[in-house]
Protein backbone atom coordinates (compact mmCIF):
# COMPACT_ATOMS: atom_id res chain seq x y z
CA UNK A 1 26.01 -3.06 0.84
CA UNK A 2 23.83 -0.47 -0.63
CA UNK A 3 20.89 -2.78 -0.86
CA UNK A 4 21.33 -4.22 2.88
CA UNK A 5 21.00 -0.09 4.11
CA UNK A 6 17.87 -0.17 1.29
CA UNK A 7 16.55 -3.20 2.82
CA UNK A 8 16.65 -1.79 6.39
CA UNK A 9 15.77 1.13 6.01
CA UNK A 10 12.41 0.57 3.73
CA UNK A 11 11.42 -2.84 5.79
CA UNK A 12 10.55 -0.80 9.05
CA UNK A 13 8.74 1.94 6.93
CA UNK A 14 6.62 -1.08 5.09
CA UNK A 15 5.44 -2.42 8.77
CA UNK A 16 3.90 1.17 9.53
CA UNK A 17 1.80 0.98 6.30
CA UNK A 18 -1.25 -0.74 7.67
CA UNK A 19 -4.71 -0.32 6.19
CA UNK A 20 -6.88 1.22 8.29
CA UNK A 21 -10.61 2.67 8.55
CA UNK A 22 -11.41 5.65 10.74
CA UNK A 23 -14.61 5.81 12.46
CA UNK A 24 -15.58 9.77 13.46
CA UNK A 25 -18.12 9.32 16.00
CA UNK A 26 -20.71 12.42 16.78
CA UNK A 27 -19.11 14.09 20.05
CA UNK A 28 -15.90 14.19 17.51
CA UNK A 29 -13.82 11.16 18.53
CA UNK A 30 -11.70 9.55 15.79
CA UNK A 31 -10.87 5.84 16.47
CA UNK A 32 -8.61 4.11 13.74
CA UNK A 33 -10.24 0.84 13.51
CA UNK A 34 -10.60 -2.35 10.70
CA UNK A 35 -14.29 -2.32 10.10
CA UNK A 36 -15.02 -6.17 10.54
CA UNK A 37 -18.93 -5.98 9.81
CA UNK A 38 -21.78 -2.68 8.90
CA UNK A 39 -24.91 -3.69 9.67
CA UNK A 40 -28.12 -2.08 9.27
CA UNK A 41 -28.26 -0.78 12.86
CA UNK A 42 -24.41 -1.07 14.37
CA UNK A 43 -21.30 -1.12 13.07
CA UNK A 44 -18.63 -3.94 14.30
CA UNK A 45 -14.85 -3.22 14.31
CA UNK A 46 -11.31 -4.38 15.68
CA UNK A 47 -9.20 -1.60 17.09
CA UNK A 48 -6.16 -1.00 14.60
CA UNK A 49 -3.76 -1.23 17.34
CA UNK A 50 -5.08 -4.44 18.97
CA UNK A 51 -6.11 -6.47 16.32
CA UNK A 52 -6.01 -10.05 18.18
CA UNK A 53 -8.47 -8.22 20.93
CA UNK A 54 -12.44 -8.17 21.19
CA UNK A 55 -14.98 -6.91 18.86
CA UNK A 56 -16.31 -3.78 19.43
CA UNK A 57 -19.92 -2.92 18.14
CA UNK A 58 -20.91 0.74 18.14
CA UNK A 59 -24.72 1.59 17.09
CA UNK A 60 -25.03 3.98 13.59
CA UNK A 61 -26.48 6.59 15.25
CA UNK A 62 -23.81 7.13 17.12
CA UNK A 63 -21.44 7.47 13.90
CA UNK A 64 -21.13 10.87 12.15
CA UNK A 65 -19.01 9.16 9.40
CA UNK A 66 -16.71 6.57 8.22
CA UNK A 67 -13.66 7.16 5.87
CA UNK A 68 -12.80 3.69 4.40
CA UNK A 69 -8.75 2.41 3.95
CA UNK A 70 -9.48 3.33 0.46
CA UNK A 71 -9.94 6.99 1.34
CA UNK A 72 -13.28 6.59 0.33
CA UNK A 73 -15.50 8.35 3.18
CA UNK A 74 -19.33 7.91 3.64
CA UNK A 75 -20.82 10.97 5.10
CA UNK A 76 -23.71 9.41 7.05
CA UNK A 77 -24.00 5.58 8.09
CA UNK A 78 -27.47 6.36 9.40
């Protein structure tokens, strides 16, 4: 019994555990993304809650910084 209430209770909490980039764009938007591709002029990216939807593409300049799912962040994409 103890295990079942372990199992159910840690199962939900694993499912909100997602990796996830953060893109902090210059006029100070945040948008939790999954970086799909960094090119040398635009980055490409899934939105974290719509993962099955359409590739967005935002240009570097645009980009103040990124902080990777490894909490790794890189100042300036530019």
């Amino acid at each position: 019994m103890k295990y079942l209430f372990l199992f159910m209770f840690l199962l939900p909490l694993s499912l909100l555990c997602k990796a996830q980039d953060t893109i902090v764009k210059r006029n100070g938007e945040k948008v939790t993304v999954k970086l799909m591709e960094v090119n040398p002029n635009d980055v490409r990216y899934k939105r974290l809650d719509y993962l099955e939807g359409p590739l967005f593409t935002v240009q570097k300049q645009d980009i103040k910084f990124i902080v990777y799912a490894n909490g790794i962040d890189r100042k300036s994409v530019v």
